[in-house]
PDB file of N, CA and C in Angstrom:
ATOM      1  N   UNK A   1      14.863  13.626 -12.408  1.00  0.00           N
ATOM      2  CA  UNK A   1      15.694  12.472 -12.219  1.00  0.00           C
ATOM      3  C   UNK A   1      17.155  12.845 -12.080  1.00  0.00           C
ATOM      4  N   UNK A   2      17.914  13.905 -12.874  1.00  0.00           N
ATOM      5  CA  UNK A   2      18.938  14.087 -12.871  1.00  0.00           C
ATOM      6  C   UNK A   2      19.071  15.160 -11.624  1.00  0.00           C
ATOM      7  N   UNK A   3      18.183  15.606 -10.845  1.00  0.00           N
ATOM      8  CA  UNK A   3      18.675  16.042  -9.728  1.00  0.00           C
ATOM      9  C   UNK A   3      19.006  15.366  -8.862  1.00  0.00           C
ATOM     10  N   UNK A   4      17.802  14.285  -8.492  1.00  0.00           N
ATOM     11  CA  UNK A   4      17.955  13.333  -7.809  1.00  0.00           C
ATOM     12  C   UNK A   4      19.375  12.606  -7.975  1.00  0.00           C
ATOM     13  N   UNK A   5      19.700  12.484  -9.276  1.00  0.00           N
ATOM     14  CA  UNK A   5      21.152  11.877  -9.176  1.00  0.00           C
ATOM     15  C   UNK A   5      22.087  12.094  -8.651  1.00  0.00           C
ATOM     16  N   UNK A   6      22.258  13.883  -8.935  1.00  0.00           N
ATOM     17  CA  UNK A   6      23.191  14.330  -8.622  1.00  0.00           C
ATOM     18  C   UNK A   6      23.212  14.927  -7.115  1.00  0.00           C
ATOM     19  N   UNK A   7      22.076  14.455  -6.362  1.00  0.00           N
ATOM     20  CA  UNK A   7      22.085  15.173  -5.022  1.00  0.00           C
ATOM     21  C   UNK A   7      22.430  13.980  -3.791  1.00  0.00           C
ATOM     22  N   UNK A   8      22.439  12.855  -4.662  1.00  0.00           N
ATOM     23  CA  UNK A   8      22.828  11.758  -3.808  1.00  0.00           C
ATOM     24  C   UNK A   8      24.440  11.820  -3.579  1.00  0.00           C
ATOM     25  N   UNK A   9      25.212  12.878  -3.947  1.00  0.00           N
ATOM     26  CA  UNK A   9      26.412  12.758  -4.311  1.00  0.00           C
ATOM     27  C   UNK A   9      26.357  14.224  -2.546  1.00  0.00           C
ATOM     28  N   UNK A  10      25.905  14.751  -2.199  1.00  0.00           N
ATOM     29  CA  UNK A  10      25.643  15.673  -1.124  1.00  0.00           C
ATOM     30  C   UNK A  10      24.698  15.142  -0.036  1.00  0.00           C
ATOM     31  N   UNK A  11      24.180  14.168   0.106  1.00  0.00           N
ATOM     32  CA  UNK A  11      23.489  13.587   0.922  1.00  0.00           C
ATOM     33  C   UNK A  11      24.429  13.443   2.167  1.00  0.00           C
ATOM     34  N   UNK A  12      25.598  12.819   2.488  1.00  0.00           N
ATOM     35  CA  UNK A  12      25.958  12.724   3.431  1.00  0.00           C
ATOM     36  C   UNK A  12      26.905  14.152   3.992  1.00  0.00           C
ATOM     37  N   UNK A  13      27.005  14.727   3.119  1.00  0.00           N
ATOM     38  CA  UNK A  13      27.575  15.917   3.550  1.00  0.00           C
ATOM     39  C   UNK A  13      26.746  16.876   3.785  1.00  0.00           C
ATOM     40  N   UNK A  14      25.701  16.838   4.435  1.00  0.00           N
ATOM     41  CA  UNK A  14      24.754  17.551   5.216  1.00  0.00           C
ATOM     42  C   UNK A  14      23.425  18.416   3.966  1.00  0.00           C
ATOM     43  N   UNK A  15      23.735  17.890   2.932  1.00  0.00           N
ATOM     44  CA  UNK A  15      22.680  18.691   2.133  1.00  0.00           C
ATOM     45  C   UNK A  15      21.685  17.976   1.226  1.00  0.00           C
ATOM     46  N   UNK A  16      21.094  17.195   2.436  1.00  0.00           N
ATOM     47  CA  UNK A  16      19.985  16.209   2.081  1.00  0.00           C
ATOM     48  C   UNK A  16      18.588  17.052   1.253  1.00  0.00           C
ATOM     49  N   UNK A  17      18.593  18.389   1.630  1.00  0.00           N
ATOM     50  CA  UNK A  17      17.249  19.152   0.528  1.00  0.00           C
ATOM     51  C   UNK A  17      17.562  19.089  -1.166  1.00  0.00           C
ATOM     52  N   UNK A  18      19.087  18.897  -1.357  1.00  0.00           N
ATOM     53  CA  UNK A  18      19.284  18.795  -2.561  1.00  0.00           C
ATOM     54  C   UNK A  18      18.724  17.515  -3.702  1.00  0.00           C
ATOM     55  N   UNK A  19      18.333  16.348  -2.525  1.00  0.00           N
ATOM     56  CA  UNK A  19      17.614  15.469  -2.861  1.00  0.00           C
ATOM     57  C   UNK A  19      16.022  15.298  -3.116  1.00  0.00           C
ATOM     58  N   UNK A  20      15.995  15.833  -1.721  1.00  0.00           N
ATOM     59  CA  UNK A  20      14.128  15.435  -0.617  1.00  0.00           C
ATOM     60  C   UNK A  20      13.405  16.024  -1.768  1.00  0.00           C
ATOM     61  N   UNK A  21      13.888  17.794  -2.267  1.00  0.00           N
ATOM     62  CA  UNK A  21      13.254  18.235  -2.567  1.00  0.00           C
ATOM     63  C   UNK A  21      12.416  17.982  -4.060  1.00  0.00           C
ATOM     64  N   UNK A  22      13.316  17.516  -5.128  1.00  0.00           N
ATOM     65  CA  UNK A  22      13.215  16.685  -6.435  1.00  0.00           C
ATOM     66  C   UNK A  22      12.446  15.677  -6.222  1.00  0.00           C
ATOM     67  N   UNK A  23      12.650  14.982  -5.207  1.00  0.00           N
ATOM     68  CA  UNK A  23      12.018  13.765  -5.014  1.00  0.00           C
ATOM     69  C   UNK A  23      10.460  13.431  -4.607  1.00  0.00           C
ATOM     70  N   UNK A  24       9.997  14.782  -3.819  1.00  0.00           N
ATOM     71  CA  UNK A  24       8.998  15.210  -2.853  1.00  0.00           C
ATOM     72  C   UNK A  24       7.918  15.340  -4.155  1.00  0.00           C
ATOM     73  N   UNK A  25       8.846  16.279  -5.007  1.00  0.00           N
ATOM     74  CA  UNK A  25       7.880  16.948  -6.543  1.00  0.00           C
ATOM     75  C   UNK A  25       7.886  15.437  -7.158  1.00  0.00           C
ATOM     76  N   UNK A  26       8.652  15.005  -7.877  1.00  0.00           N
ATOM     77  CA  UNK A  26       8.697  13.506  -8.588  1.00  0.00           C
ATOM     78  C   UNK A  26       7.637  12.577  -8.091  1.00  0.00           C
ATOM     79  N   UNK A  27       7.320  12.335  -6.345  1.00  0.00           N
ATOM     80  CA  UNK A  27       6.588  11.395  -6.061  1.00  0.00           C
ATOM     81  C   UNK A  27       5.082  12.120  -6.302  1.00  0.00           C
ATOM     82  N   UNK A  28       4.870  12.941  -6.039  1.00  0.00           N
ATOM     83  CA  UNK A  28       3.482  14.164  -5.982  1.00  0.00           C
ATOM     84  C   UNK A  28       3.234  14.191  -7.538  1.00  0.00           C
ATOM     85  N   UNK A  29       3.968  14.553  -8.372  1.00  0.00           N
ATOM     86  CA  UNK A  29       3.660  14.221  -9.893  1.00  0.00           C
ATOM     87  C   UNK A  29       2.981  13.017 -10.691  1.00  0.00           C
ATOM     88  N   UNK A  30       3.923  11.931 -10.052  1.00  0.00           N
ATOM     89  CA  UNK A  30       2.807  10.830 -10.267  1.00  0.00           C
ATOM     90  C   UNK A  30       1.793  10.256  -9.657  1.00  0.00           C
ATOM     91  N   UNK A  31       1.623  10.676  -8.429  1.00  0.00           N
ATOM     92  CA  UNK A  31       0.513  10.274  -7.697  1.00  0.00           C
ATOM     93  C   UNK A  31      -0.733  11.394  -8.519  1.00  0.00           C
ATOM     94  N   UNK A  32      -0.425  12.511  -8.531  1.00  0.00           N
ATOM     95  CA  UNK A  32      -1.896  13.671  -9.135  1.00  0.00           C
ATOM     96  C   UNK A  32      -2.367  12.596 -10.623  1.00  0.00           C
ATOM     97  N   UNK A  33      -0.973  12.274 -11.403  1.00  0.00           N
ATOM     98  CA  UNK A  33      -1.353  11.796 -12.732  1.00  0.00           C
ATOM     99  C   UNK A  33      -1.697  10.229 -12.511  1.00  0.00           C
ATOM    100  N   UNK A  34      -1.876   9.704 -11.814  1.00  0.00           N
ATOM    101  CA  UNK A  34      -2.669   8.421 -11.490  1.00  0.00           C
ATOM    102  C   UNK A  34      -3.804   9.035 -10.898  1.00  0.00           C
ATOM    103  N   UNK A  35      -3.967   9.631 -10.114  1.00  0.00           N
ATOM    104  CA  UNK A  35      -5.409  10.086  -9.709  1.00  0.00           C
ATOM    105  C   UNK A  35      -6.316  10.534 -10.645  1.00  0.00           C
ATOM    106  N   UNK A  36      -5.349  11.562 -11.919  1.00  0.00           N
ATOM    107  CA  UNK A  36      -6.308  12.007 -13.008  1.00  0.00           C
ATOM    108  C   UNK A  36      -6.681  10.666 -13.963  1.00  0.00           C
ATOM    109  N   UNK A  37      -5.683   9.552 -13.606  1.00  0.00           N
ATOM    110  CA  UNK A  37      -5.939   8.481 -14.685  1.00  0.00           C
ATOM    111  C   UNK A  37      -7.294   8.102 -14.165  1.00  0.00           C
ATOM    112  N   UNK A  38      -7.266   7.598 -12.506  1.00  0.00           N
ATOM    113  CA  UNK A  38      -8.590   7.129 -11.943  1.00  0.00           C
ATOM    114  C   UNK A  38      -9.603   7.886 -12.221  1.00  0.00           C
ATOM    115  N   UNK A  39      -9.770   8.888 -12.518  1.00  0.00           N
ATOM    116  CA  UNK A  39     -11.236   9.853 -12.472  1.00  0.00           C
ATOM    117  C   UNK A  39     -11.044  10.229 -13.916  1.00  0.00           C
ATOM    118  N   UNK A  40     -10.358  10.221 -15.129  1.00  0.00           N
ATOM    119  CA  UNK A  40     -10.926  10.297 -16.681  1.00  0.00           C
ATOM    120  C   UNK A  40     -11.353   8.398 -16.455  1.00  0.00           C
ATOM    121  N   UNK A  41     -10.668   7.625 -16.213  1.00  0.00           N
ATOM    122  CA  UNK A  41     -11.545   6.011 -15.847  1.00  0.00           C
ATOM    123  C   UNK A  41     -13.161   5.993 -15.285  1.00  0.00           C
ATOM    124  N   UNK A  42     -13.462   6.569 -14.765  1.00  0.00           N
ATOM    125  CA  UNK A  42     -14.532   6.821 -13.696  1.00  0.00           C
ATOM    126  C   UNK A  42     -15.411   7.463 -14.874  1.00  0.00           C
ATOM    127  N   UNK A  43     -14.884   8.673 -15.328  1.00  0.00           N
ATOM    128  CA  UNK A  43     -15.344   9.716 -16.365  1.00  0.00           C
ATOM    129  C   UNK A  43     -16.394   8.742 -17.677  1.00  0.00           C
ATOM    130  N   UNK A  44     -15.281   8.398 -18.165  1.00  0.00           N
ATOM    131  CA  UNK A  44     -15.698   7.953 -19.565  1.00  0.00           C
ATOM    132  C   UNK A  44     -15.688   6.307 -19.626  1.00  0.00           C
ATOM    133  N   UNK A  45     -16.008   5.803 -18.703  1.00  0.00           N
ATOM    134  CA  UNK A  45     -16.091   4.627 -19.071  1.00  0.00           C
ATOM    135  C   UNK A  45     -17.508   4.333 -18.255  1.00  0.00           C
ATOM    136  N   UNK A  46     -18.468   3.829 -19.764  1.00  0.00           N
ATOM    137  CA  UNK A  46     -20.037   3.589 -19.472  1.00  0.00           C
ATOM    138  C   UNK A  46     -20.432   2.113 -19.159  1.00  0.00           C
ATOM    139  N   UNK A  47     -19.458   1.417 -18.375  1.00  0.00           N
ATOM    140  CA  UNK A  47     -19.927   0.063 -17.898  1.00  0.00           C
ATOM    141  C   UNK A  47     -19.914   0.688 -16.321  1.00  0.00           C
ATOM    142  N   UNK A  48     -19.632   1.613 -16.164  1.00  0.00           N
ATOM    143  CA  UNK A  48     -19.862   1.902 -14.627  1.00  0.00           C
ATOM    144  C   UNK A  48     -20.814   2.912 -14.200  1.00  0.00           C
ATOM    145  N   UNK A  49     -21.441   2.957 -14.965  1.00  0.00           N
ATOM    146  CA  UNK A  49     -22.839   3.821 -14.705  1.00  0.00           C
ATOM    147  C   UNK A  49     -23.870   2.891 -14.573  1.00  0.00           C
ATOM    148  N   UNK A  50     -24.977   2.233 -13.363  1.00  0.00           N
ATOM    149  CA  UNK A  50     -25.456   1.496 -12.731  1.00  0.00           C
ATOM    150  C   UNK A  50     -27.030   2.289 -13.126  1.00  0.00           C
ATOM    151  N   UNK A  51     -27.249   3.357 -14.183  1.00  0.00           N
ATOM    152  CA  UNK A  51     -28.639   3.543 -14.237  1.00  0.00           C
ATOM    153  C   UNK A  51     -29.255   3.477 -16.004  1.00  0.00           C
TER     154      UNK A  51
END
């Protein structure tokens, strides 16, 4: 977060990776840890086993 802060301050002065790149990891971080939320959900929860 605090990169992201501080890279918005270089964004228009041509050094937009100082942002993208924090941001790229930040969005990818929570998408894997919602995916692991969906599949321990899937995992351990026995109202969704149909046999």
């Amino acid at each position: 977060g605090a990169l992201i802060s501080i890279g918005f301050n270089y964004i228009f002065s041509g050094a937009w990776w100082i942002t993208a790149f924090p941001g790229i990891v930040l969005v990818t971080l929570v998408l894997v840890i919602n995916l692991l939320g969906y599949w321990l959900r899937d995992v351990f929860n026995p109202k969704l086993y149909k046999g």
